[in-house]
PDB file of N, CA and C in Angstrom:
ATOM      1  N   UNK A   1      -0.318 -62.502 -11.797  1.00  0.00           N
ATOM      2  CA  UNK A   1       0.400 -61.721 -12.788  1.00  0.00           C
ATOM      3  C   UNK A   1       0.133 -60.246 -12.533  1.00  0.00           C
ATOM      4  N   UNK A   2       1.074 -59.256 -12.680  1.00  0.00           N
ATOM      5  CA  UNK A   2       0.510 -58.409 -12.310  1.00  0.00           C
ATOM      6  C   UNK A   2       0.682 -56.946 -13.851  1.00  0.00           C
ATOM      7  N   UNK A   3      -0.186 -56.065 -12.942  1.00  0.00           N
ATOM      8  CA  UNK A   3      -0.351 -55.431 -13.820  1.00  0.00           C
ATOM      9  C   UNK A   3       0.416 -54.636 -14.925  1.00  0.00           C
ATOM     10  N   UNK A   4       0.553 -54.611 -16.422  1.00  0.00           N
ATOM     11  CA  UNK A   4       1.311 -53.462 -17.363  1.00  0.00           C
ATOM     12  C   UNK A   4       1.502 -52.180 -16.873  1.00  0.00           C
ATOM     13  N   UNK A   5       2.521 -51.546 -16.877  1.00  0.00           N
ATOM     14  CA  UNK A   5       2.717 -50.347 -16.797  1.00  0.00           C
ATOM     15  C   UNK A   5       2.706 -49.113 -17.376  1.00  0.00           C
ATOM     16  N   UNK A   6       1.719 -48.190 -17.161  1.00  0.00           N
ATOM     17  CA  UNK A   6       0.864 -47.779 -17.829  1.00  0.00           C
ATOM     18  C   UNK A   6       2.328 -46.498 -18.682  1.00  0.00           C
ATOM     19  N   UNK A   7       2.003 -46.453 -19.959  1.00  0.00           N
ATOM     20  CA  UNK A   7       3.350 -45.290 -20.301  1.00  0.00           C
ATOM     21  C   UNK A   7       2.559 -44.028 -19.905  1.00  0.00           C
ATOM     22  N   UNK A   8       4.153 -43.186 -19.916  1.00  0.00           N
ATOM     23  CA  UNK A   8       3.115 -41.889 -19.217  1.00  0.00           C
ATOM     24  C   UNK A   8       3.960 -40.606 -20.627  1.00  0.00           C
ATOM     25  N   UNK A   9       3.193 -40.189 -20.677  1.00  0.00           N
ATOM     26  CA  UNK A   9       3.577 -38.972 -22.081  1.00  0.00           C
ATOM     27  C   UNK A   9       4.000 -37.779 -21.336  1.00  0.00           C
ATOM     28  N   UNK A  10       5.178 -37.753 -22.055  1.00  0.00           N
ATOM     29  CA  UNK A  10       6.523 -36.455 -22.014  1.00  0.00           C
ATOM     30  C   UNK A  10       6.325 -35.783 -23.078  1.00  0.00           C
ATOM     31  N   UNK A  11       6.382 -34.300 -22.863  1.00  0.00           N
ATOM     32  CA  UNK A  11       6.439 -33.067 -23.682  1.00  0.00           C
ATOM     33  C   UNK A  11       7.645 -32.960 -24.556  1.00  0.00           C
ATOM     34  N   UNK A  12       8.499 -32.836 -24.209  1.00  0.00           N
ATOM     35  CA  UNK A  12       9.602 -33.533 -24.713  1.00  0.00           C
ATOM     36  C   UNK A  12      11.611 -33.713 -23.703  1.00  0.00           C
ATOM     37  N   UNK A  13      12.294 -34.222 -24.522  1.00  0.00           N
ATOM     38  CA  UNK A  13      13.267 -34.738 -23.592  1.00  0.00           C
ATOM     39  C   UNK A  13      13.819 -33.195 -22.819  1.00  0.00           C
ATOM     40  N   UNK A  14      14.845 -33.640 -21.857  1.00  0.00           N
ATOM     41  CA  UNK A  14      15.143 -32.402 -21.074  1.00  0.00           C
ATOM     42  C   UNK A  14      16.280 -32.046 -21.193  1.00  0.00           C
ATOM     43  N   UNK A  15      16.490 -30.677 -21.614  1.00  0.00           N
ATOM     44  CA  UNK A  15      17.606 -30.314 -22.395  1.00  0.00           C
ATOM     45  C   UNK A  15      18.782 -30.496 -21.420  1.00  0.00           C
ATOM     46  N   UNK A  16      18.886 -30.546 -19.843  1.00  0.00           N
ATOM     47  CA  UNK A  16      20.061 -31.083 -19.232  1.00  0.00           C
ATOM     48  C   UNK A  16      19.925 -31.858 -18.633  1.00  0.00           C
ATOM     49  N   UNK A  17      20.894 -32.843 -18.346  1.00  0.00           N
ATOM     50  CA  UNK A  17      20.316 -34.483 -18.527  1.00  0.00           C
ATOM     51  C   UNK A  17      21.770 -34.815 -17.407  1.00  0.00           C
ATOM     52  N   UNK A  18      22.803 -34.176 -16.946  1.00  0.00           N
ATOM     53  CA  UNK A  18      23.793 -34.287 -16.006  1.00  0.00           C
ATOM     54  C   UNK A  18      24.002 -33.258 -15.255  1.00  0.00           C
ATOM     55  N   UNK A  19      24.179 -33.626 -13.921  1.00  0.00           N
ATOM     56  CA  UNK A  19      24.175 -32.727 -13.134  1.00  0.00           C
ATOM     57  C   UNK A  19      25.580 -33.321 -11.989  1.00  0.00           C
ATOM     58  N   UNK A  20      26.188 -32.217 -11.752  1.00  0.00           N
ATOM     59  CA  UNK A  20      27.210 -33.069 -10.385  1.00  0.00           C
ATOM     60  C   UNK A  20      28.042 -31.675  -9.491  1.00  0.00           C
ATOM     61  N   UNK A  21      28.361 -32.079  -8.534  1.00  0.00           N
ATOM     62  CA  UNK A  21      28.574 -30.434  -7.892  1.00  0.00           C
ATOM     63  C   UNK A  21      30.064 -30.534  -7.959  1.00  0.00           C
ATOM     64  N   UNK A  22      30.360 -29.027  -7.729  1.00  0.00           N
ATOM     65  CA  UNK A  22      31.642 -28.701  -8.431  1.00  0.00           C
ATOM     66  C   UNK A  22      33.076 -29.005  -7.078  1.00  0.00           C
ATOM     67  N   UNK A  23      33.972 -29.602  -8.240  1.00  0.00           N
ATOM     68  CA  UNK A  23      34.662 -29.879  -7.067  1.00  0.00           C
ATOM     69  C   UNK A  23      35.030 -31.595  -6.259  1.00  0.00           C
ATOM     70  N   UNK A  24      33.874 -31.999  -6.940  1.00  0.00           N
ATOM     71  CA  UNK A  24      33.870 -33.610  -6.425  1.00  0.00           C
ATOM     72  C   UNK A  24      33.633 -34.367  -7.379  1.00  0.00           C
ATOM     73  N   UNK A  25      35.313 -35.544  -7.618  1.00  0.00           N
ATOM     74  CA  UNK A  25      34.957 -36.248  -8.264  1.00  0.00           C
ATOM     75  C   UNK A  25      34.527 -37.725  -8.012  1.00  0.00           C
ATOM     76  N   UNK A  26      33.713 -38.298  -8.339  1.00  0.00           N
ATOM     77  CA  UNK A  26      33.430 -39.852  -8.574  1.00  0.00           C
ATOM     78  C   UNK A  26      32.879 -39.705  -7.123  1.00  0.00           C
ATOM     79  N   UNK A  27      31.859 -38.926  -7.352  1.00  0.00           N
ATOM     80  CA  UNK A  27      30.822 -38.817  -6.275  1.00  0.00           C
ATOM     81  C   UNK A  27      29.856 -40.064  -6.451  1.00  0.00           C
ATOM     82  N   UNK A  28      28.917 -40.454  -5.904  1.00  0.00           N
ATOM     83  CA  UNK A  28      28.224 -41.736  -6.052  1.00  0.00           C
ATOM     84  C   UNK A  28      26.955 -40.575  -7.263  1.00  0.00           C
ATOM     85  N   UNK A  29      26.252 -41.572  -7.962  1.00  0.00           N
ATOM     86  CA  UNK A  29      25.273 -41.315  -8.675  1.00  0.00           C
ATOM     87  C   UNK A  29      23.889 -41.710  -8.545  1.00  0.00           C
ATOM     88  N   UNK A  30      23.178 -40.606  -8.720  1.00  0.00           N
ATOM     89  CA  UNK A  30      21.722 -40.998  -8.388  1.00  0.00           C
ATOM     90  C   UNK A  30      20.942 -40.670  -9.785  1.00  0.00           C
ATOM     91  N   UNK A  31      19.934 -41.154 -10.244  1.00  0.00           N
ATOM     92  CA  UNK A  31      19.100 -41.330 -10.844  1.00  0.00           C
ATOM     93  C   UNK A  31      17.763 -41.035 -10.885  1.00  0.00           C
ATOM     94  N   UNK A  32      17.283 -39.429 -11.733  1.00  0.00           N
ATOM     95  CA  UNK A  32      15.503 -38.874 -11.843  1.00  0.00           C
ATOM     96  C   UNK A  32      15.222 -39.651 -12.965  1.00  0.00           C
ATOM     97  N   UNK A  33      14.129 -40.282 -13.011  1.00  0.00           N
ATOM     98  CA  UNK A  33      13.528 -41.058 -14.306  1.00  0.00           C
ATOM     99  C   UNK A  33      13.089 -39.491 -15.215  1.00  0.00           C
ATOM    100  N   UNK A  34      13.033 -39.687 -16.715  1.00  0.00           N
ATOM    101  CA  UNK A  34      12.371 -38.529 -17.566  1.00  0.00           C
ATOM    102  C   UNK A  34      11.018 -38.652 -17.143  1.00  0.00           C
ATOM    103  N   UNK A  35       9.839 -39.646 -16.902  1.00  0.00           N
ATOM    104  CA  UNK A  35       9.087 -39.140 -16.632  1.00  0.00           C
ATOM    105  C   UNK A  35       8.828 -38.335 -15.001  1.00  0.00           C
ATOM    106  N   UNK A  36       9.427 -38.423 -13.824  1.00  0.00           N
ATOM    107  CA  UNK A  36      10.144 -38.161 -13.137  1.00  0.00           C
ATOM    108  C   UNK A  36      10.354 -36.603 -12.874  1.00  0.00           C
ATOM    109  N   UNK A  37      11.012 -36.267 -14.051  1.00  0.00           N
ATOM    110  CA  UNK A  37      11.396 -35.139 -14.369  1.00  0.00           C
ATOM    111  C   UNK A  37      10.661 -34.374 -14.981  1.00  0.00           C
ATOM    112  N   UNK A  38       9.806 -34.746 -15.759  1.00  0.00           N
ATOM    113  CA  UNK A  38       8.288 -34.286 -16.614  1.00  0.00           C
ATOM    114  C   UNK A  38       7.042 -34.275 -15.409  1.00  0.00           C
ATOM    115  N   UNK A  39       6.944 -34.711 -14.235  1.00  0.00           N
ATOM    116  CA  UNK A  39       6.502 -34.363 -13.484  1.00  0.00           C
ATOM    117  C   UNK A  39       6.541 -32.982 -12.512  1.00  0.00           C
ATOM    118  N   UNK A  40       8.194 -33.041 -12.273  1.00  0.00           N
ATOM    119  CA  UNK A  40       8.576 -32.295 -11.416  1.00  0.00           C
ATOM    120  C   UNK A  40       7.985 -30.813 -12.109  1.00  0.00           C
ATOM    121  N   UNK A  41       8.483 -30.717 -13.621  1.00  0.00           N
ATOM    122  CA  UNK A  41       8.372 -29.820 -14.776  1.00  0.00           C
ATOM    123  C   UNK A  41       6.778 -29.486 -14.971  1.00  0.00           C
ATOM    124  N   UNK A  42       5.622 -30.434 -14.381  1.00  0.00           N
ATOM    125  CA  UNK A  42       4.622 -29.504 -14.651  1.00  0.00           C
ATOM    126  C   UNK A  42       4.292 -28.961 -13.342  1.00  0.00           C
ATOM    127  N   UNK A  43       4.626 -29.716 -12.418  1.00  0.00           N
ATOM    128  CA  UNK A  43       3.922 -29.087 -10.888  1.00  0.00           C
ATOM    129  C   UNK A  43       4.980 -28.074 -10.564  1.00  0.00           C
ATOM    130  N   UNK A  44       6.168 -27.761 -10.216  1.00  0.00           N
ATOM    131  CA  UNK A  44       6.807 -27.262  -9.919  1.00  0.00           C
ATOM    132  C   UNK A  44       7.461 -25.845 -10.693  1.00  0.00           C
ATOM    133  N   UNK A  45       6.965 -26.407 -12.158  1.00  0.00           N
ATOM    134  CA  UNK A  45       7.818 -24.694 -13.413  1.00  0.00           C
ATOM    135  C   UNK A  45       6.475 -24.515 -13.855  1.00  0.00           C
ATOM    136  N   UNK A  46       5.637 -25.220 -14.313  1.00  0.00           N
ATOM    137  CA  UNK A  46       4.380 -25.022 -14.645  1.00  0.00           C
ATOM    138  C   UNK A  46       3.828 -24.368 -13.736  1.00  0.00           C
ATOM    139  N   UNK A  47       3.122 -24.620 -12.353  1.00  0.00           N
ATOM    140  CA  UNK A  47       2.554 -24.662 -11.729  1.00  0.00           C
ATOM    141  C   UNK A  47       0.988 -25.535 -11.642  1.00  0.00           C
ATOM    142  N   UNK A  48       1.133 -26.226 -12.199  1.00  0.00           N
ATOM    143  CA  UNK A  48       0.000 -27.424 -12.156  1.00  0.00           C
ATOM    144  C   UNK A  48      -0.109 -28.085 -11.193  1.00  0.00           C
ATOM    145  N   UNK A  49      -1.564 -28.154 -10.967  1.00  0.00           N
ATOM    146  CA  UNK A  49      -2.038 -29.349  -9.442  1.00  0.00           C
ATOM    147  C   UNK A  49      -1.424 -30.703 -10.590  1.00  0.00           C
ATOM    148  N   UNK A  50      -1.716 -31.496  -9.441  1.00  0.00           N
ATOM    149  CA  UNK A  50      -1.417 -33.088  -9.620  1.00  0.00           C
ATOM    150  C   UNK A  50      -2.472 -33.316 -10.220  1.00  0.00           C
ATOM    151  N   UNK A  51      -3.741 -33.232 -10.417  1.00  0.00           N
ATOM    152  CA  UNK A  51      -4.747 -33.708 -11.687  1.00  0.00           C
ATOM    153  C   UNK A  51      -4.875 -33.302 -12.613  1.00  0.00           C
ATOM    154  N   UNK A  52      -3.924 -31.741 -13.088  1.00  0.00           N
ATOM    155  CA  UNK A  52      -3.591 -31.331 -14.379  1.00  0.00           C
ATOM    156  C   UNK A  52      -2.815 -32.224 -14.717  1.00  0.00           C
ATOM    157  N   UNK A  53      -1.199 -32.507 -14.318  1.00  0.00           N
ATOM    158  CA  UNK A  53      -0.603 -33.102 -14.355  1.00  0.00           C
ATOM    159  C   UNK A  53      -0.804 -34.729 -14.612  1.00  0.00           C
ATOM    160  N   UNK A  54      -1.592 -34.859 -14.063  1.00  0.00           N
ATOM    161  CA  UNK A  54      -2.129 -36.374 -14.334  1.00  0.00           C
ATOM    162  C   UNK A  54      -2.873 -36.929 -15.616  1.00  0.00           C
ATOM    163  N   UNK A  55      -3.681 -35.706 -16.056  1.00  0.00           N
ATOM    164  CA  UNK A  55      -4.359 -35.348 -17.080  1.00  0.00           C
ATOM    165  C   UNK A  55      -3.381 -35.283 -17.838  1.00  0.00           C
ATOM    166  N   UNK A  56      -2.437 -34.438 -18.136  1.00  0.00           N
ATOM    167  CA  UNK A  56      -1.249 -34.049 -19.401  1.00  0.00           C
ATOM    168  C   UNK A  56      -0.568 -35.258 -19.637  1.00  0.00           C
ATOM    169  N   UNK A  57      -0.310 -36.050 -18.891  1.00  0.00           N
ATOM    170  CA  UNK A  57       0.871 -37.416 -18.610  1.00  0.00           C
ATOM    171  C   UNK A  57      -0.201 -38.589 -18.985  1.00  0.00           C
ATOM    172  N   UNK A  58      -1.425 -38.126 -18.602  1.00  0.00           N
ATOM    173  CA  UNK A  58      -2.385 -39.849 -19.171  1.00  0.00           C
ATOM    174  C   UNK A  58      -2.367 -40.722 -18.291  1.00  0.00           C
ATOM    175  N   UNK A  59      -2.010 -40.195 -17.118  1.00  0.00           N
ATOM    176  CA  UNK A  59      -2.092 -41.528 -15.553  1.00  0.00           C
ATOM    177  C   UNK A  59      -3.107 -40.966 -14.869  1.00  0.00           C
ATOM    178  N   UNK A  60      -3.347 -41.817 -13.798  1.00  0.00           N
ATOM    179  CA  UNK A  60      -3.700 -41.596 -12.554  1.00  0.00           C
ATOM    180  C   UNK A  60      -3.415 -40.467 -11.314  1.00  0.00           C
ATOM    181  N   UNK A  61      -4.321 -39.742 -10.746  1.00  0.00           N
ATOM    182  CA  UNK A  61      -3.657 -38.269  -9.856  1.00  0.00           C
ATOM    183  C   UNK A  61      -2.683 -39.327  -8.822  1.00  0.00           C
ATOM    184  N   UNK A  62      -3.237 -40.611  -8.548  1.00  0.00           N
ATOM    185  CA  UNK A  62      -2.437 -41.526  -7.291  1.00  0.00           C
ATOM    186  C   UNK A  62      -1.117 -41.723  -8.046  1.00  0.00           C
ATOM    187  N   UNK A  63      -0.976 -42.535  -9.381  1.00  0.00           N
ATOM    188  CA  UNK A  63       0.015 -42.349 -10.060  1.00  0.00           C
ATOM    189  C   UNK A  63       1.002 -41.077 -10.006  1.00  0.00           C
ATOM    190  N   UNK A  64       0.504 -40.240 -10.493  1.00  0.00           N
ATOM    191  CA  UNK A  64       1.600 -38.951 -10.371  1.00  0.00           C
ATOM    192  C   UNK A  64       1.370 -38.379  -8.966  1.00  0.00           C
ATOM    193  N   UNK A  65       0.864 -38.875  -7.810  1.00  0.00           N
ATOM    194  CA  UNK A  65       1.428 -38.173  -6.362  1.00  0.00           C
ATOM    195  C   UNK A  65       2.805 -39.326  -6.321  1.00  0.00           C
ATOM    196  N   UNK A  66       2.579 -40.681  -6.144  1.00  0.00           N
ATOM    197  CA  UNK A  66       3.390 -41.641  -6.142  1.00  0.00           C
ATOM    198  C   UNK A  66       5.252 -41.058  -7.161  1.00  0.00           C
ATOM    199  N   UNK A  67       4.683 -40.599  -8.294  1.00  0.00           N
ATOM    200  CA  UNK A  67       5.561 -40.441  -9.001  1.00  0.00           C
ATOM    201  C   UNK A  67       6.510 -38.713  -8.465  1.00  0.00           C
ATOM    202  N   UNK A  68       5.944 -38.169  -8.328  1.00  0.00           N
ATOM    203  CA  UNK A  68       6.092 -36.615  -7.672  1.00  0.00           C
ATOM    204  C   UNK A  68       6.805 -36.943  -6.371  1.00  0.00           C
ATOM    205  N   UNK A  69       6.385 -37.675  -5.845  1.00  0.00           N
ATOM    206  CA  UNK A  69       7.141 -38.077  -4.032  1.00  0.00           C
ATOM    207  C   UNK A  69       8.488 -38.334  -4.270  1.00  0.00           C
ATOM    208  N   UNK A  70       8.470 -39.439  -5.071  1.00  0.00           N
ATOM    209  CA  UNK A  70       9.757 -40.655  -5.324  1.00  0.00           C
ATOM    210  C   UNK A  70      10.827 -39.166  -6.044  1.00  0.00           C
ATOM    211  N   UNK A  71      10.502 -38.191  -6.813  1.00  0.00           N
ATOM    212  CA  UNK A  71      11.078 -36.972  -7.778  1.00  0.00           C
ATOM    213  C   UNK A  71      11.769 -36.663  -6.965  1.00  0.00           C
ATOM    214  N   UNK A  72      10.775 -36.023  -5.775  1.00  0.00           N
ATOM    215  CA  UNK A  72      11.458 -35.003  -4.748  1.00  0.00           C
ATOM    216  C   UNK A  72      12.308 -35.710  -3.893  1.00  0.00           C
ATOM    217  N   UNK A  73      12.155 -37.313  -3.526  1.00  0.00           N
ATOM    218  CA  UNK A  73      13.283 -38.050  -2.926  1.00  0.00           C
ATOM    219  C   UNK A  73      14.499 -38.139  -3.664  1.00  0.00           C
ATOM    220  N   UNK A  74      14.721 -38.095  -4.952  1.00  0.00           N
ATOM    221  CA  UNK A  74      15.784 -37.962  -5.448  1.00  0.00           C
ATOM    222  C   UNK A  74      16.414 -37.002  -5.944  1.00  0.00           C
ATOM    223  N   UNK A  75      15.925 -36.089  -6.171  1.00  0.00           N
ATOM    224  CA  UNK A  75      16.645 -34.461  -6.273  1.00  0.00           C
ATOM    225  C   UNK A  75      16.974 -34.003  -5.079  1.00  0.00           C
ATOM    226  N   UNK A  76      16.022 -34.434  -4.070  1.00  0.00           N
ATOM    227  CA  UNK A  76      16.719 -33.882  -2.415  1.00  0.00           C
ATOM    228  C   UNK A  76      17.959 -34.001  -1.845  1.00  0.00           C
ATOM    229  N   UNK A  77      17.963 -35.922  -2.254  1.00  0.00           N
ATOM    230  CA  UNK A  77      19.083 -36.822  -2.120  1.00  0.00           C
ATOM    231  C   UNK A  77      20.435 -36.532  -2.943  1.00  0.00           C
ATOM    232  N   UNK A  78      20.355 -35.885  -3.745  1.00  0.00           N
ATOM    233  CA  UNK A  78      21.003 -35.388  -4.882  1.00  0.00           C
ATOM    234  C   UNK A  78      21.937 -34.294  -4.098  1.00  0.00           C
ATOM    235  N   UNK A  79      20.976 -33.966  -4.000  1.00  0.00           N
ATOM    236  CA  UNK A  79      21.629 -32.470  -3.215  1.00  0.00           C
ATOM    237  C   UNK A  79      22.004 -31.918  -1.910  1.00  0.00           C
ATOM    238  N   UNK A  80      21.290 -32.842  -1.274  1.00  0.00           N
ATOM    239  CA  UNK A  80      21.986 -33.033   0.149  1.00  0.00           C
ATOM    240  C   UNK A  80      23.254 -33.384   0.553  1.00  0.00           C
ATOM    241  N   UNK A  81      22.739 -34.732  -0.140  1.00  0.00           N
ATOM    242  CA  UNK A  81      24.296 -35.457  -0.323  1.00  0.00           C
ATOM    243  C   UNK A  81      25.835 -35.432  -1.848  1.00  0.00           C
ATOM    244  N   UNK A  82      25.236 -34.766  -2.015  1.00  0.00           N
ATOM    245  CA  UNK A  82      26.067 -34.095  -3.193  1.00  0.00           C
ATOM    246  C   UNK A  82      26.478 -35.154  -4.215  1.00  0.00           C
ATOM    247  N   UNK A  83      25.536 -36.278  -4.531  1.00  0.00           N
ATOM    248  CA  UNK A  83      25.350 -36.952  -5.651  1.00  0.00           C
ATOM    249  C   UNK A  83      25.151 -35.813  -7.079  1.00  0.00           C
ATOM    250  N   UNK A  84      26.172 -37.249  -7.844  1.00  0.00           N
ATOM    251  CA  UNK A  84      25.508 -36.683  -9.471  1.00  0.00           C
ATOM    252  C   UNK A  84      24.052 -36.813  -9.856  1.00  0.00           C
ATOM    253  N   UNK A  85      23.571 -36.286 -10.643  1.00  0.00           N
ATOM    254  CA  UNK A  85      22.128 -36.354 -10.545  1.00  0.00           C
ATOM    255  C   UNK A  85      22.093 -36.853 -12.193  1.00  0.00           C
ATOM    256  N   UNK A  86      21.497 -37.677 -12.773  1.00  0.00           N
ATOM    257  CA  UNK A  86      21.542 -37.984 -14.107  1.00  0.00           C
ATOM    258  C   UNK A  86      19.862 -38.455 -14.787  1.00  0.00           C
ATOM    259  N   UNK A  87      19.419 -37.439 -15.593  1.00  0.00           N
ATOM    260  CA  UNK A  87      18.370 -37.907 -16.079  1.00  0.00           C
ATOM    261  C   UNK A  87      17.942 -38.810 -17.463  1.00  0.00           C
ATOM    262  N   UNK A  88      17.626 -40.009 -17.316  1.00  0.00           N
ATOM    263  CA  UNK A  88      17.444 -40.665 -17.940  1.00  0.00           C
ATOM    264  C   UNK A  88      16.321 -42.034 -17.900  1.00  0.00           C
ATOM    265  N   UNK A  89      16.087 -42.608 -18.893  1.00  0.00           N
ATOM    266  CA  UNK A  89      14.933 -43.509 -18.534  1.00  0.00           C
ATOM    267  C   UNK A  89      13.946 -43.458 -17.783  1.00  0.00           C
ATOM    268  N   UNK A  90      12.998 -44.048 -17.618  1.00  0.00           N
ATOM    269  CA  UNK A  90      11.360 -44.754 -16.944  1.00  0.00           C
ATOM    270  C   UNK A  90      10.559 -45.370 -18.268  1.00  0.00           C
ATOM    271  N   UNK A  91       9.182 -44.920 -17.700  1.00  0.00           N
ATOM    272  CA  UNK A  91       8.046 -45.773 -18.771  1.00  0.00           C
ATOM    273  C   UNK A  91       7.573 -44.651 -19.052  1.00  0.00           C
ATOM    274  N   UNK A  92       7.867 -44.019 -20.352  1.00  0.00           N
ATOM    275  CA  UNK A  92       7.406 -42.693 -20.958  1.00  0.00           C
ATOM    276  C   UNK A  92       7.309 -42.949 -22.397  1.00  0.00           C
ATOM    277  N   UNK A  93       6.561 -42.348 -23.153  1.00  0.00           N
ATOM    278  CA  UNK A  93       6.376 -41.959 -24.734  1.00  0.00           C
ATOM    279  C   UNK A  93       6.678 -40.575 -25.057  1.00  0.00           C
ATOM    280  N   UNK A  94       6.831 -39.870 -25.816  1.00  0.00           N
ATOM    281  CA  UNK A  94       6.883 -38.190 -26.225  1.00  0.00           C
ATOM    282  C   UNK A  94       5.681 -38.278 -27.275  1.00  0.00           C
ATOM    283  N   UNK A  95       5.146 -37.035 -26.756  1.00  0.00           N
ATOM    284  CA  UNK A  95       4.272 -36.724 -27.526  1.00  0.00           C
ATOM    285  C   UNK A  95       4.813 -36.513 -28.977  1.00  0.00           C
ATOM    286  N   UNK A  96       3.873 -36.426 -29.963  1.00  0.00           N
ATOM    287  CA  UNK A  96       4.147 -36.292 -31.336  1.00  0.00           C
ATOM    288  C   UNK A  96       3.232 -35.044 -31.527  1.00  0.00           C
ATOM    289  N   UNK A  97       3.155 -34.415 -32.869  1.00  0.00           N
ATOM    290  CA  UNK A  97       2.172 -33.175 -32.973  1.00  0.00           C
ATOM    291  C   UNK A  97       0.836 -33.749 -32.996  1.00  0.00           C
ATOM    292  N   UNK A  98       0.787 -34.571 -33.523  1.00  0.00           N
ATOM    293  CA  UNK A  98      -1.128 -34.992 -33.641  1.00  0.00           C
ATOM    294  C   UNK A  98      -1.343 -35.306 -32.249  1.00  0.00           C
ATOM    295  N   UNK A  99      -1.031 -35.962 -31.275  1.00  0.00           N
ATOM    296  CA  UNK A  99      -1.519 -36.003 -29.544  1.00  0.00           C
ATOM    297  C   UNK A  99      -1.945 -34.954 -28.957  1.00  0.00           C
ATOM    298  N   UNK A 100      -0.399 -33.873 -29.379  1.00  0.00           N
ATOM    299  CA  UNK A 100      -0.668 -32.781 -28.659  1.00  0.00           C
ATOM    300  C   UNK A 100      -2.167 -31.834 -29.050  1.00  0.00           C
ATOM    301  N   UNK A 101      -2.545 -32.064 -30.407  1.00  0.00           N
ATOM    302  CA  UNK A 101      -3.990 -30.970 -30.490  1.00  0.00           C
ATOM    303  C   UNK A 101      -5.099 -31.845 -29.830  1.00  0.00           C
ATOM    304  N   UNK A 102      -4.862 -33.006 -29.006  1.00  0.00           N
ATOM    305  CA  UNK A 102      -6.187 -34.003 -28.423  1.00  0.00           C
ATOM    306  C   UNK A 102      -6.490 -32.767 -27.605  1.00  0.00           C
TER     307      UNK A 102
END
């Protein structure tokens, strides 16, 4: 049997959530998970190492390198190939105010 999947805590949802380049329609669609995207959002706009990040989210630093890799494979893919990019779903919670003063 294998193991539960651990939820990982989001700051909160992301205010743009569709993306598609101009000009092309019924392009194929690709898919960033929110937590995904809450990754990309602390290492990349934040500037956080991966064990801040790991720390803020409540996983593992192996967890969020794993999760950070798979990000940048699909925003790359996104954009290379001029897929829609659509953010939605994974295994995430949002923080509430009482978490956030832990």
């Amino acid at each position: 049997m294998s193991r539960p999947v651990k939820k990982r805590y989001v700051m909160k949802e992301p205010e743009f959530k569709h993306f598609r380049t101009v000009g092309r329609k019924g392009a194929m669609k690709t898919v960033l998970t929110i937590d995904e995207y809450e990754t990309l959002r602390l290492i990349d706009v934040e500037g956080l190492t991966q064990e801040e990040c790991a720390e803020k989210m409540r996983v593992g630093r192996t967890t969020i390198q794993s999760i950070y890799s798979h990000a940048r494979y699909v925003l790359s893919d996104a954009m290379v190939n001029g897929k829609e990019l659509i953010i939605d779903g994974g295994q995430f919670v949002y923080y509430d105010d009482a978490q956030l003063k832990r």
